[in-house]
C-alpha atoms as a PDB file:
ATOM      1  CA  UNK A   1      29.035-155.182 175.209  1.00  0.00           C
ATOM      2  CA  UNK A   2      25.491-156.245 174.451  1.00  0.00           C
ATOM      3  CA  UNK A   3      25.468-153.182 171.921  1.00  0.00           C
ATOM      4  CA  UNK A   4      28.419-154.044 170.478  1.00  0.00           C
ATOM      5  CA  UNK A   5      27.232-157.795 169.550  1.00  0.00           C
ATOM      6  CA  UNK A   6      23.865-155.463 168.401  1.00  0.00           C
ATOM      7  CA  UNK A   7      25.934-153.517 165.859  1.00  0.00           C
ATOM      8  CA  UNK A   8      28.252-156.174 164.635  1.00  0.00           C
ATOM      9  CA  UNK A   9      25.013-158.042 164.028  1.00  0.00           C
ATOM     10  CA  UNK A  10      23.459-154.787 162.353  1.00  0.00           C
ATOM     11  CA  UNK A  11      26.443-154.049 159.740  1.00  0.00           C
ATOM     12  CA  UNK A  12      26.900-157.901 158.729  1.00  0.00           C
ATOM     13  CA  UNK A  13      23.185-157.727 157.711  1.00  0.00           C
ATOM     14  CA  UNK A  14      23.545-154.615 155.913  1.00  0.00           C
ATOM     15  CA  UNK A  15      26.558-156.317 154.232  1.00  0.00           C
ATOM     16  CA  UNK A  16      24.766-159.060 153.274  1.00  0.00           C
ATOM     17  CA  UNK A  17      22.199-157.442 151.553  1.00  0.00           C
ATOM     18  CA  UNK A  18      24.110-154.958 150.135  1.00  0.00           C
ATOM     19  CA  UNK A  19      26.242-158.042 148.666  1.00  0.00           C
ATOM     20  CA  UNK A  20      23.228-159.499 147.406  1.00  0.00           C
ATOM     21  CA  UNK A  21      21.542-156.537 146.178  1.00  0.00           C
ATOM     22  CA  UNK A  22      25.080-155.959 144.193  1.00  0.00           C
ATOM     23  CA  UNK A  23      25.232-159.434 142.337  1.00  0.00           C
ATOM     24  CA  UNK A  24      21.009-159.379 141.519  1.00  0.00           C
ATOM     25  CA  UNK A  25      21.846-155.844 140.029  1.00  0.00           C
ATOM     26  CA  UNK A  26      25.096-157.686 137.718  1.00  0.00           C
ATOM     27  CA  UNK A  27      23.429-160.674 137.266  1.00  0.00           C
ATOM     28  CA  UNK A  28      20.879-159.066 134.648  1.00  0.00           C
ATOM     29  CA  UNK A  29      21.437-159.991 130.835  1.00  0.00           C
ATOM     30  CA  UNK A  30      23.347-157.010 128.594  1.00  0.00           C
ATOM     31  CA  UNK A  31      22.076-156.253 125.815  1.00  0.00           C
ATOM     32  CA  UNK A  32      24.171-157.467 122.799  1.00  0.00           C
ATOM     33  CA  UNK A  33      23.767-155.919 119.172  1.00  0.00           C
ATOM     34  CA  UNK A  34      24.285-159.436 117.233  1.00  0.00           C
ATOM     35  CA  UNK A  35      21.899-161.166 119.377  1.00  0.00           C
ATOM     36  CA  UNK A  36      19.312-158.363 118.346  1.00  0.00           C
ATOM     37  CA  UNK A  37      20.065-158.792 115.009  1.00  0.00           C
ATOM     38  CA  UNK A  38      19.860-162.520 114.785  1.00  0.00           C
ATOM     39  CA  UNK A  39      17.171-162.424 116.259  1.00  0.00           C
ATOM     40  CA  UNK A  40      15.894-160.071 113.856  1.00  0.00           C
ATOM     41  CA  UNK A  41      16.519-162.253 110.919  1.00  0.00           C
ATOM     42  CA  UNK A  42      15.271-165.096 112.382  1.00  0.00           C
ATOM     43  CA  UNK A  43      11.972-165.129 111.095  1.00  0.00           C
ATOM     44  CA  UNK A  44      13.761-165.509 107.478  1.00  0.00           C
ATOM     45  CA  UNK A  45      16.079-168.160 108.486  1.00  0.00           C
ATOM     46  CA  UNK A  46      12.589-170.550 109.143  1.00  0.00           C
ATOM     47  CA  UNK A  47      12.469-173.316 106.779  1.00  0.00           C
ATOM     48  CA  UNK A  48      16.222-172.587 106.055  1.00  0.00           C
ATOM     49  CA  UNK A  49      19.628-174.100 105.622  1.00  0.00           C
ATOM     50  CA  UNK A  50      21.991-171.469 107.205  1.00  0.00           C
ATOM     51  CA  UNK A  51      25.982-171.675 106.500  1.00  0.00           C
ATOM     52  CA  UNK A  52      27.846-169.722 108.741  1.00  0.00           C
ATOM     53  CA  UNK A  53      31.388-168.928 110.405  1.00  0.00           C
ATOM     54  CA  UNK A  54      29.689-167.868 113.635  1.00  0.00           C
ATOM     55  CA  UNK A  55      29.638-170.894 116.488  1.00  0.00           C
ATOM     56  CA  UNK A  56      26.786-173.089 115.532  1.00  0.00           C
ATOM     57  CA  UNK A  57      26.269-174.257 118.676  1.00  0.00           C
ATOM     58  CA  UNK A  58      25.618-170.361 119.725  1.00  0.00           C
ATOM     59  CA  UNK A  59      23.030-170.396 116.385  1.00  0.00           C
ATOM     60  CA  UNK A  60      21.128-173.409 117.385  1.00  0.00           C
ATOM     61  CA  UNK A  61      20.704-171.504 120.283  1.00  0.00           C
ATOM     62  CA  UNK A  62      19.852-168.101 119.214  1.00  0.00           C
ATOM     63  CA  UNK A  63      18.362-168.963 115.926  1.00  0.00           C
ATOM     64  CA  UNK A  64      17.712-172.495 115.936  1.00  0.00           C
ATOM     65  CA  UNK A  65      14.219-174.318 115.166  1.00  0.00           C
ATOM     66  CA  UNK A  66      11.203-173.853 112.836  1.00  0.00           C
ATOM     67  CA  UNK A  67      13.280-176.157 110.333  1.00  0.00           C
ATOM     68  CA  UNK A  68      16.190-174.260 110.148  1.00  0.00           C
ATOM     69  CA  UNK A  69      19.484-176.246 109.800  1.00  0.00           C
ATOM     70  CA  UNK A  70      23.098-175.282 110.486  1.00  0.00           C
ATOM     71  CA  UNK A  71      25.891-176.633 108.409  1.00  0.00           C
ATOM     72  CA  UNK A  72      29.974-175.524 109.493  1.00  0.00           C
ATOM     73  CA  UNK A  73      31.563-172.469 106.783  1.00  0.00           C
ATOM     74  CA  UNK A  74      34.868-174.332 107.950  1.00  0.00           C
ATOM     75  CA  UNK A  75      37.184-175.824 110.517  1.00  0.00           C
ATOM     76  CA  UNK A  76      39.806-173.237 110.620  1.00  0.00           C
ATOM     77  CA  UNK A  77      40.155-171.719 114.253  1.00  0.00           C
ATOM     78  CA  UNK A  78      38.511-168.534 114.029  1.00  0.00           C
ATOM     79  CA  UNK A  79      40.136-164.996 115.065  1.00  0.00           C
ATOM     80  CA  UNK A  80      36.413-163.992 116.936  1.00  0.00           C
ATOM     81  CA  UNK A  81      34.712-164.411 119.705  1.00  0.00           C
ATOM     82  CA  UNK A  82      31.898-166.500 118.314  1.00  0.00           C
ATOM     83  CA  UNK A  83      33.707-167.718 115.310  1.00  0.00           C
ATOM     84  CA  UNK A  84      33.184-171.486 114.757  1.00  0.00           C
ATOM     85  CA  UNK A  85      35.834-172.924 117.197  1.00  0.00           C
ATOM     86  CA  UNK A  86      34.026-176.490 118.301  1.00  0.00           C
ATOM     87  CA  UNK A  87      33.798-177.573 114.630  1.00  0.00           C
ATOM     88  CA  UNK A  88      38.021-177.148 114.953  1.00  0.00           C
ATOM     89  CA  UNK A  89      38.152-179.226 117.711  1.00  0.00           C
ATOM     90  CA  UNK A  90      36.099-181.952 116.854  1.00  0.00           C
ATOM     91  CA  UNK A  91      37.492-181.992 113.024  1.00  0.00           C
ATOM     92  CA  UNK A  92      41.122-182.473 114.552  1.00  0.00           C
ATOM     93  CA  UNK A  93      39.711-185.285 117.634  1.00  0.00           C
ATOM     94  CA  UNK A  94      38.438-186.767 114.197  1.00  0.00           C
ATOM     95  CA  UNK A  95      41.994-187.131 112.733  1.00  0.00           C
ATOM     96  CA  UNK A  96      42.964-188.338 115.769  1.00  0.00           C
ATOM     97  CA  UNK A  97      40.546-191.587 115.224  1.00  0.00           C
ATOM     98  CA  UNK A  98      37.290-190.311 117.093  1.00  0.00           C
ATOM     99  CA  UNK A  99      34.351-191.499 115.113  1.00  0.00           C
ATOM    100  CA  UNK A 100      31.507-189.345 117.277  1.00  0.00           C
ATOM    101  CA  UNK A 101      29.329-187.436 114.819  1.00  0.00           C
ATOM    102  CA  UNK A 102      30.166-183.815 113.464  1.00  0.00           C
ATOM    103  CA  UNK A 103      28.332-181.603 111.741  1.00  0.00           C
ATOM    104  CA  UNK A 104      28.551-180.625 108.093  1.00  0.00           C
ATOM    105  CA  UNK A 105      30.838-178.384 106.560  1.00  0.00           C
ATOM    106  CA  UNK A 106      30.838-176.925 103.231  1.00  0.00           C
ATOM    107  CA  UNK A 107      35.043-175.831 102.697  1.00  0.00           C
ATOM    108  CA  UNK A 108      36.500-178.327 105.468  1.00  0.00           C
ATOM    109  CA  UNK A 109      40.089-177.275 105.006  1.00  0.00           C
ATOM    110  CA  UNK A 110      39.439-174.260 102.864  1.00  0.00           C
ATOM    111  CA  UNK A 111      38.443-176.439 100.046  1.00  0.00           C
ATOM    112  CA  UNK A 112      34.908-176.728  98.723  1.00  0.00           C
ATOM    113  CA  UNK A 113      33.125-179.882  99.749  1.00  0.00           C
ATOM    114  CA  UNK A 114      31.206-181.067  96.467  1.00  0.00           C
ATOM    115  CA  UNK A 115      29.234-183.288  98.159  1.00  0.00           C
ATOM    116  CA  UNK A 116      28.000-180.718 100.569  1.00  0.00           C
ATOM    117  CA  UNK A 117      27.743-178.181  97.657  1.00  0.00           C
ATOM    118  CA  UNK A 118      25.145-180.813  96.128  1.00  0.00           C
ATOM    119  CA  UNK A 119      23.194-180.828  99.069  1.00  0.00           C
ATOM    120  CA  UNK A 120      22.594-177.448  99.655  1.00  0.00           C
ATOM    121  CA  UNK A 121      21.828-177.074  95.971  1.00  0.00           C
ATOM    122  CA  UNK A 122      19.574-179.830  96.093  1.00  0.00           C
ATOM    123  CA  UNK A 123      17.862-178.187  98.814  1.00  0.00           C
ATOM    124  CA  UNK A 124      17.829-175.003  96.807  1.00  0.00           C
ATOM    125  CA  UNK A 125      16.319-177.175  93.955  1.00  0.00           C
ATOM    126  CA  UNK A 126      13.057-178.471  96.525  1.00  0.00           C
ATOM    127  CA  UNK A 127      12.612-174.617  97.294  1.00  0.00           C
ATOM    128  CA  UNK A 128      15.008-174.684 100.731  1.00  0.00           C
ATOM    129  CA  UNK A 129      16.436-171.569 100.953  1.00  0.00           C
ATOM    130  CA  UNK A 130      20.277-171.803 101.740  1.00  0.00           C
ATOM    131  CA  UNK A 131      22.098-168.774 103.274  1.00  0.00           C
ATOM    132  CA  UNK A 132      25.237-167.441 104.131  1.00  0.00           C
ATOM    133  CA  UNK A 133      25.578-165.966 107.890  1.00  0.00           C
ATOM    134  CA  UNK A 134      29.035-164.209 108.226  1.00  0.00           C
ATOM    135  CA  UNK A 135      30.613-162.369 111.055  1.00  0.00           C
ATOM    136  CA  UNK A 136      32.324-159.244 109.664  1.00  0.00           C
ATOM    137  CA  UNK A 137      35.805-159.980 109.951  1.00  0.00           C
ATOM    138  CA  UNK A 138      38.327-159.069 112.824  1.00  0.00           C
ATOM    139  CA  UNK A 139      41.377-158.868 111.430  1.00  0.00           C
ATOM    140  CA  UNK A 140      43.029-158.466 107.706  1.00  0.00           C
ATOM    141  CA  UNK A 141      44.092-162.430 108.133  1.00  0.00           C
ATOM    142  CA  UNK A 142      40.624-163.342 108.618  1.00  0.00           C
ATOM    143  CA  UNK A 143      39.343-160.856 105.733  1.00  0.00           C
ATOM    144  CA  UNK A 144      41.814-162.780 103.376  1.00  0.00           C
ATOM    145  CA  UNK A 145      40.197-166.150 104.254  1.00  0.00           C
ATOM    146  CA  UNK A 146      36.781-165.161 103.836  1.00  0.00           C
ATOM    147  CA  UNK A 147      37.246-163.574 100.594  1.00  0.00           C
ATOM    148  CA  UNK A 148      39.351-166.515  99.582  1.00  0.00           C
ATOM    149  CA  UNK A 149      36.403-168.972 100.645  1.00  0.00           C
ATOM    150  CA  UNK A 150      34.083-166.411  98.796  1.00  0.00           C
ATOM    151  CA  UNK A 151      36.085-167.717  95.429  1.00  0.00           C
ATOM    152  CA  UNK A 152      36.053-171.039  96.517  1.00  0.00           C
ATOM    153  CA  UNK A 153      32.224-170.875  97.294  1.00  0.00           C
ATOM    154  CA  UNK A 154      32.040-169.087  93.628  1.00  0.00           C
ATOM    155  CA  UNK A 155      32.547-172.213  92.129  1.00  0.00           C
ATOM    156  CA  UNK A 156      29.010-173.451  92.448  1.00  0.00           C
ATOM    157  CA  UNK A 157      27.147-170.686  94.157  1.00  0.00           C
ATOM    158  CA  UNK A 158      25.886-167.258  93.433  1.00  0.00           C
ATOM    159  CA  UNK A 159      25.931-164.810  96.290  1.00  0.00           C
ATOM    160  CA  UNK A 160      22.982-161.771  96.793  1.00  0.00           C
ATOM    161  CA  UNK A 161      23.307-159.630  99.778  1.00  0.00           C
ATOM    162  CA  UNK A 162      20.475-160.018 101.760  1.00  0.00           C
ATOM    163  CA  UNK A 163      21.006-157.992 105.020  1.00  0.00           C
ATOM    164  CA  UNK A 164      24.400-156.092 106.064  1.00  0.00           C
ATOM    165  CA  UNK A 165      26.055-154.188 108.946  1.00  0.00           C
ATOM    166  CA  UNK A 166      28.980-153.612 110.555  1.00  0.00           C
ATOM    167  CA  UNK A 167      29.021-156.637 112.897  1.00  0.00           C
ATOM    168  CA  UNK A 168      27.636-159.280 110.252  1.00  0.00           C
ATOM    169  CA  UNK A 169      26.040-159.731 106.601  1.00  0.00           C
ATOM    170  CA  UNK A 170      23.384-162.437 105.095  1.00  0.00           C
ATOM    171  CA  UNK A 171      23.936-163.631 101.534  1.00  0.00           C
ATOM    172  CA  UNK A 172      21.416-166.088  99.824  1.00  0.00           C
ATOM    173  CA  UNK A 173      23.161-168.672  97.839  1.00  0.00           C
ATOM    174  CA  UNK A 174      21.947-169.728  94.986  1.00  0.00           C
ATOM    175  CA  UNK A 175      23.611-172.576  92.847  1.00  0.00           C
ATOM    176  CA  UNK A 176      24.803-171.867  88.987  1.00  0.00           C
END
């Protein structure tokens, strides 16, 4: 009997560090492509105003500091995974009467903002780089938008390709 107790005790230890050994071994961080190459343009975005489609939340984060300063693409829901989805939500809690602050957006609705389109050009103007940060898109619906916020954007900026791959591209925005 005594051995028994002995063995039980013996395989529920093993267990338990086999457990533990198990969720260490998951717990490590994958490595992710756009994270990579975020961080790889980082040192560019410094000093920079950066408007993007991907969650700027998930920028700040990644990319944020050094001067660098995030403004909203839009407040459509996005199709992706790290599309801007917050700015949504608080842009509809907004119409709903919340007055909590929100960060800029340059085509709320689809529709360029001139004010914001002043501001990054004014920043431009002071020597500011402004950029454009897009995920490449999921899905022919999202494609659409994008190059229907490209014509919108049009209007008042020019557009040079900076940096480009499959998952995303930089453009540097210059106003006309």
């Amino acid at each position: 009997m005594v051995f028994a107790v002995i063995a039980l005790d013996v395989v529920v230890a093993s267990a338990i560090v086999v457990e533990t050994g198990s969720r260490v071994a998951v717990a490590r961080a994958r490595q992710s492509k756009l994270v990579d190459d975020v961080l790889a343009m980082r040192p560019r975005l410094t000093n920079a105003v950066v408007v993007s489609d991907i969650s700027l939340q998930w920028l700040e984060l990644i990319a944020g500091g050094e001067g660098t300063e995030f403004v909203g693409l839009n407040n459509l829901f996005g199709a992706q995974s790290v599309n801007e989805k917050h700015l949504h939500w608080l842009y509809d809690k907004k119409s709903k009467g919340w007055s909590g602050p929100i960060p800029p957006i340059l085509l709320p609705n689809g529709k360029l903002d001139l004010a914001e389109a002043r501001k990054l050009a004014e920043e431009d103007k002071k020597g500011r780089p402004v950029y454009l940060l897009l995920l490449e898109p999921a899905s022919y619906e999202w494609f659409n938008e994008l190059k229907r916020e490209f014509a919108e954007i049009d209007r008042q900026f020019s557009h040079e390709k900076i940096a480009y791959d499959p998952e995303m591209g930089l453009f540097r925005l210059k106003p006309h």
